[in-house]
Protein backbone atom coordinates (compact mmCIF):
# COMPACT_ATOMS: atom_id res chain seq x y z
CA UNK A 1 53.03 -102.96 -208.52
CA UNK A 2 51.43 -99.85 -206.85
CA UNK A 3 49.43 -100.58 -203.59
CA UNK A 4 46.49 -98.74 -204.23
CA UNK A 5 45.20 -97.20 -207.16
CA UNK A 6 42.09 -95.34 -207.85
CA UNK A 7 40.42 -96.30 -211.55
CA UNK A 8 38.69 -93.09 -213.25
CA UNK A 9 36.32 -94.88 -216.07
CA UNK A 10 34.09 -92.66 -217.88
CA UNK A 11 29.90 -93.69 -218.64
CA UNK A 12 30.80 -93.23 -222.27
CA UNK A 13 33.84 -96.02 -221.95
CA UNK A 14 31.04 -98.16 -220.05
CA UNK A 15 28.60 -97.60 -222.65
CA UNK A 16 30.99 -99.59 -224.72
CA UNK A 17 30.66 -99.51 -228.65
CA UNK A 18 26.45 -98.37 -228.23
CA UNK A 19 27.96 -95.26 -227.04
CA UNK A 20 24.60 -95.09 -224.46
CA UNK A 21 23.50 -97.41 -221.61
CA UNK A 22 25.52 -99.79 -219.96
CA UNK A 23 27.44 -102.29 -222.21
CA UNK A 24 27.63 -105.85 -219.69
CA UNK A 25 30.64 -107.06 -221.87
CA UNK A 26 32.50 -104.20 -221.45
CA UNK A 27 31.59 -104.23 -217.47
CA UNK A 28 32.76 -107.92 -217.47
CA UNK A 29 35.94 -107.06 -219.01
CA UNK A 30 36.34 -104.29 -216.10
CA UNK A 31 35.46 -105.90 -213.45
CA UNK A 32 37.48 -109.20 -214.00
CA UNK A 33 40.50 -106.86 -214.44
CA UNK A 34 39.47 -105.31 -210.94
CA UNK A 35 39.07 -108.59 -209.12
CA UNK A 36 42.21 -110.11 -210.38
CA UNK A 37 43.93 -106.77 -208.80
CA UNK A 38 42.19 -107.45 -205.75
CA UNK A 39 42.98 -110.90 -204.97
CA UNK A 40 46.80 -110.13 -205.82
CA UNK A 41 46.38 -107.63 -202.82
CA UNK A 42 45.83 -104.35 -204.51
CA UNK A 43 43.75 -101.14 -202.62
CA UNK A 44 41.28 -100.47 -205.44
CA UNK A 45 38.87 -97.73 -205.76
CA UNK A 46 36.78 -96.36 -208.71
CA UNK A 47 35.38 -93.14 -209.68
CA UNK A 48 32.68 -93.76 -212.78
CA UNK A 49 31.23 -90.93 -214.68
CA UNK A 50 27.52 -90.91 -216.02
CA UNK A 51 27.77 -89.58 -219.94
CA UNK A 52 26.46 -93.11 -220.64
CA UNK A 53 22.87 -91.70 -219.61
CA UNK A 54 23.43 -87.73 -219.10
CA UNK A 55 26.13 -85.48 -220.49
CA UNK A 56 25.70 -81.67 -219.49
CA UNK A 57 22.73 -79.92 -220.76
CA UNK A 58 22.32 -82.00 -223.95
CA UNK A 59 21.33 -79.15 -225.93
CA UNK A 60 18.56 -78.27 -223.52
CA UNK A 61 18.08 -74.41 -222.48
CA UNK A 62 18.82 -76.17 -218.82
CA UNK A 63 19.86 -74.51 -215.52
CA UNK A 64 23.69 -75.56 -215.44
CA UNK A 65 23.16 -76.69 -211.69
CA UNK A 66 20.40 -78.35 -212.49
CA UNK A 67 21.52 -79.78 -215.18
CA UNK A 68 24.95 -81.36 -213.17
CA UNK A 69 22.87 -82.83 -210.68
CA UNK A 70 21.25 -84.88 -212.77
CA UNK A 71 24.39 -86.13 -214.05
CA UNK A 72 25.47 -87.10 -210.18
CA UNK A 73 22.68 -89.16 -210.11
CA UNK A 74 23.59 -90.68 -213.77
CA UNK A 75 26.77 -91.57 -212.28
CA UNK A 76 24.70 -93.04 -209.09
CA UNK A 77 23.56 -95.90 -211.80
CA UNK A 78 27.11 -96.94 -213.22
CA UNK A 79 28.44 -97.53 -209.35
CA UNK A 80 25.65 -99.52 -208.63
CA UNK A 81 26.01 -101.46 -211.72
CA UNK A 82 29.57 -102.38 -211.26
CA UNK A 83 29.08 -103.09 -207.51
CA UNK A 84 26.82 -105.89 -208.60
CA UNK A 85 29.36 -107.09 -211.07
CA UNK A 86 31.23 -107.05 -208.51
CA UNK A 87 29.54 -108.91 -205.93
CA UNK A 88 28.96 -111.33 -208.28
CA UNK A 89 32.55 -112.34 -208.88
CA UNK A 90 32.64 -113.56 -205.49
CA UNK A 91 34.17 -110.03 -204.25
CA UNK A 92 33.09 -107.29 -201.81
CA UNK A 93 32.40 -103.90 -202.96
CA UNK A 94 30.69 -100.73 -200.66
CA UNK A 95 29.32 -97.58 -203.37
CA UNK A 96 29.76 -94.09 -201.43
CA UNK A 97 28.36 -90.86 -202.97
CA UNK A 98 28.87 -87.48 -202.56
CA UNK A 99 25.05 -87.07 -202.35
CA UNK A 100 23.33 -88.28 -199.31
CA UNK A 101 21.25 -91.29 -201.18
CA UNK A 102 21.12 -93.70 -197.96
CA UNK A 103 18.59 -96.30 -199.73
CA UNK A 104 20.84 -97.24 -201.81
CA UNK A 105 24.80 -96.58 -200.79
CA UNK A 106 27.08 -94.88 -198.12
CA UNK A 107 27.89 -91.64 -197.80
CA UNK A 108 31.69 -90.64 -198.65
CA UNK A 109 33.26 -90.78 -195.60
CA UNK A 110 36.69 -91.57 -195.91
CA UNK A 111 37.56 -93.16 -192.50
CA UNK A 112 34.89 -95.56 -194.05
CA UNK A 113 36.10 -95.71 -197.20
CA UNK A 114 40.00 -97.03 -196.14
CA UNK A 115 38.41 -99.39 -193.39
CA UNK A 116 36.83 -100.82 -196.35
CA UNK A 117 40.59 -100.98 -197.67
CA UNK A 118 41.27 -102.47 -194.78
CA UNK A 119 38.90 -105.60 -195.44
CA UNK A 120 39.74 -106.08 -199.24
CA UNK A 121 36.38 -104.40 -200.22
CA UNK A 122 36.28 -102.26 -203.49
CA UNK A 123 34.99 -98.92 -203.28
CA UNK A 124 33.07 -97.12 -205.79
CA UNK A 125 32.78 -93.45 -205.75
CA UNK A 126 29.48 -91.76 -207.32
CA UNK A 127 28.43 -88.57 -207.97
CA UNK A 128 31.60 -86.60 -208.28
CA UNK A 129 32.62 -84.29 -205.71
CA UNK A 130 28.99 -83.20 -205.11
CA UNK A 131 29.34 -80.15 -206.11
CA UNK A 132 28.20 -78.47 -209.74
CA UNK A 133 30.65 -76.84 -212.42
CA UNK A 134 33.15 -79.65 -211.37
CA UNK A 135 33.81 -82.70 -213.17
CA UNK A 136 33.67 -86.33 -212.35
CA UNK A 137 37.56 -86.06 -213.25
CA UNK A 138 37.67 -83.32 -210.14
CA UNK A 139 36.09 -85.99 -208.45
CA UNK A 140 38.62 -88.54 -209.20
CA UNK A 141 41.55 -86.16 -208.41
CA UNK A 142 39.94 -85.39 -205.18
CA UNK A 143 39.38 -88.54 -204.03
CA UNK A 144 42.92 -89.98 -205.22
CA UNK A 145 44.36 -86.91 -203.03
CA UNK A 146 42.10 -88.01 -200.02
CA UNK A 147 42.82 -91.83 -200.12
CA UNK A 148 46.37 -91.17 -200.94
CA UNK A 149 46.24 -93.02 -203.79
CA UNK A 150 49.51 -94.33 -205.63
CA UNK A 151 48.49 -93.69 -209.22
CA UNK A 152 44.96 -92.17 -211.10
CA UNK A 153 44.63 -94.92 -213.57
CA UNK A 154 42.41 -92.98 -216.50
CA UNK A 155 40.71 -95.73 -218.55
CA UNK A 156 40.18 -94.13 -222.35
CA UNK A 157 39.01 -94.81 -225.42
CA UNK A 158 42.26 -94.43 -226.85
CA UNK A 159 45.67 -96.21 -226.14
CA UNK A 160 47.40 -93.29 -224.42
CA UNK A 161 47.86 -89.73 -225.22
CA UNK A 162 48.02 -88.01 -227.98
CA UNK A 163 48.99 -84.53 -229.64
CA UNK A 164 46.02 -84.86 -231.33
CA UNK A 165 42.92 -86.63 -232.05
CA UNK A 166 44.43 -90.19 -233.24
CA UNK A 167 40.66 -90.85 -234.96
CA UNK A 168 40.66 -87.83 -237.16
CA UNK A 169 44.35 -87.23 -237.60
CA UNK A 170 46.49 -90.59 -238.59
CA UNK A 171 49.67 -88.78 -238.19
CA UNK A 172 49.09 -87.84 -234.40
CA UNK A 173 51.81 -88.51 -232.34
CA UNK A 174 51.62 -90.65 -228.86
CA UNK A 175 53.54 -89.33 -225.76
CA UNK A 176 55.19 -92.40 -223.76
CA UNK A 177 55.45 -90.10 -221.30
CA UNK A 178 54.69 -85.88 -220.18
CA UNK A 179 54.65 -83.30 -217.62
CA UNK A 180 51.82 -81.90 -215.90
CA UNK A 181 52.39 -78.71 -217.16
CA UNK A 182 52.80 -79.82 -220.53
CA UNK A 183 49.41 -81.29 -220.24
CA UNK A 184 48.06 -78.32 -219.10
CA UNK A 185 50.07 -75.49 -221.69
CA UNK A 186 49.44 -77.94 -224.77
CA UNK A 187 45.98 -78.40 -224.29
CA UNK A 188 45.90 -82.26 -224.25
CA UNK A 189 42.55 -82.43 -223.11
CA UNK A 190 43.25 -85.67 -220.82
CA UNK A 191 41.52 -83.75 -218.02
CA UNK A 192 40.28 -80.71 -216.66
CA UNK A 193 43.02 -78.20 -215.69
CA UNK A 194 41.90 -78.63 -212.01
CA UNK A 195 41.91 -82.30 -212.11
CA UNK A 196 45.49 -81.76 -213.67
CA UNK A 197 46.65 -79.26 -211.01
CA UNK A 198 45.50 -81.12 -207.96
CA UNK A 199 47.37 -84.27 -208.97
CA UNK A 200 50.46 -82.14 -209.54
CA UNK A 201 50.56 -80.15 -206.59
CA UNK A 202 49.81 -83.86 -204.77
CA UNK A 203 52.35 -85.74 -207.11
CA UNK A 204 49.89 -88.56 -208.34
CA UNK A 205 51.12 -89.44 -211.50
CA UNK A 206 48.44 -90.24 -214.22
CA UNK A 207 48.43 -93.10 -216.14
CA UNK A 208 46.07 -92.71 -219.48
CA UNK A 209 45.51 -96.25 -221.25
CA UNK A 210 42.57 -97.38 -223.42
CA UNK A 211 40.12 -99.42 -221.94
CA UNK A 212 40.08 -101.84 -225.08
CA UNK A 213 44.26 -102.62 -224.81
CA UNK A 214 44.30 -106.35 -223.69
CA UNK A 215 44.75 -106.38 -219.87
CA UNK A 216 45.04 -103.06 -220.27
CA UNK A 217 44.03 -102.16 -216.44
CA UNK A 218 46.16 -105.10 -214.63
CA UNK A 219 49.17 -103.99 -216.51
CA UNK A 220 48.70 -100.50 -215.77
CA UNK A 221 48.60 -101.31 -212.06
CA UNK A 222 51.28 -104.00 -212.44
CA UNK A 223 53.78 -100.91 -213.25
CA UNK A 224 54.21 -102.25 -217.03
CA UNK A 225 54.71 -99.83 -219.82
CA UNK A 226 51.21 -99.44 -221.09
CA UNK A 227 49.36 -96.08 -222.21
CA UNK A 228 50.86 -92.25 -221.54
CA UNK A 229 52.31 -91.57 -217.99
CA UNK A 230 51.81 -88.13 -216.37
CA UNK A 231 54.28 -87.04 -213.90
């Protein structure tokens, strides 16, 4: 059982089978999988991405900075979403973003954030790192580093990691278990290559798993064989 873990779960996975907007089953799934973490004792903090409602430039001859803000403030929605899923399981949560948005959540500040450890709160993390051209996966490297975070649990839509695309290629093989750098020199796609290189030179191991695997996230955390583990 790790001690504290920091959950990476994309807009798309939160979408759930629509594939846009916020699915509440799939949140309810989530979130009971958070809160029965939390009341065993676990440290848990989230980083969501916003693809649910804004993905890049969509096709639109859009300013790339531009363009990456308004997916900050997509991901601004999911935290706030989850926080009152949250909430209403009976459980504490605190949203801090990496924008200043003070109407409607904290500030990142990470004293804050591990006082909030401190109290058994949950912490969602919004809008990335704050910065454009980097991912919400930068974001949840980064913040993993900061916290000191046992493990970056990476909720997909897929059971693991694969060699390939497991939808388009049935013969695509599953990996138990890979380096970093074999991430990174096959071209696995899990993450970015910075998200990949800060959790190397920080040794957070990765653990991919699909969101849909029964339990999926409490077994992850629990240290059970589940998904693709990057170390």
């Amino acid at each position: 059982m790790y001690k504290r873990i920091l959950l990476k779960i994309s807009g798309e996975a939160l979408a759930g089978p629509k594939g846009v907007g916020i699915d509440p089953d799939t949140v309810s799934r989530v979130v009971a999988q958070l809160v029965e973490l939390q009341r065993k004792g676990m440290e848990i903090a989230v980083v969501v991405g916003g693809g649910n409602f804004w993905r890049g430039r969509q096709g639109i001859n859009m300013d790339r900075v531009t363009a990456d803000h308004m997916g900050m403030l997509a991901t601004i929605m999911n935290a706030l979403a989850l926080q009152n899923a949250i909430e209403k399981e009976g459980v504490q949560s605190r949203v801090q973003t990496a924008l200043s948005i003070p109407a409607v959540a904290e500030p990142y500040i990470l004293r804050k954030a591990l006082k909030h450890f401190e109290c058994g709160r949950i912490v969602i993390f919004a809008c990335g790192t704050g910065n454009p051209y980097f991912s919400t996966d930068s974001g949840a490297a980064l913040r993993a580093a900061e916290i000191k975070a046992d493990v970056l649990l990476m909720a997909k839509n897929v059971d693991g990691l694969y060699d390939s695309d497991p939808k388009t290629n049935p013969k695509a093989k599953k990996f138990d278990k890979i380096s970093y750098m074999d991430v990174i020199n096959k071209d696995l796609h899990l993450m970015d290559i910075t998200s990949i290189t800060m959790c190397m030179e920080n040794s957070i191991p990765i653990i991919a798993f699909g969101l849909d695997t029964e339990n999926g996230l409490v077994r992850a955390a629990m240290g059970e064989k589940v998904g693709t583990i990057i170390a």
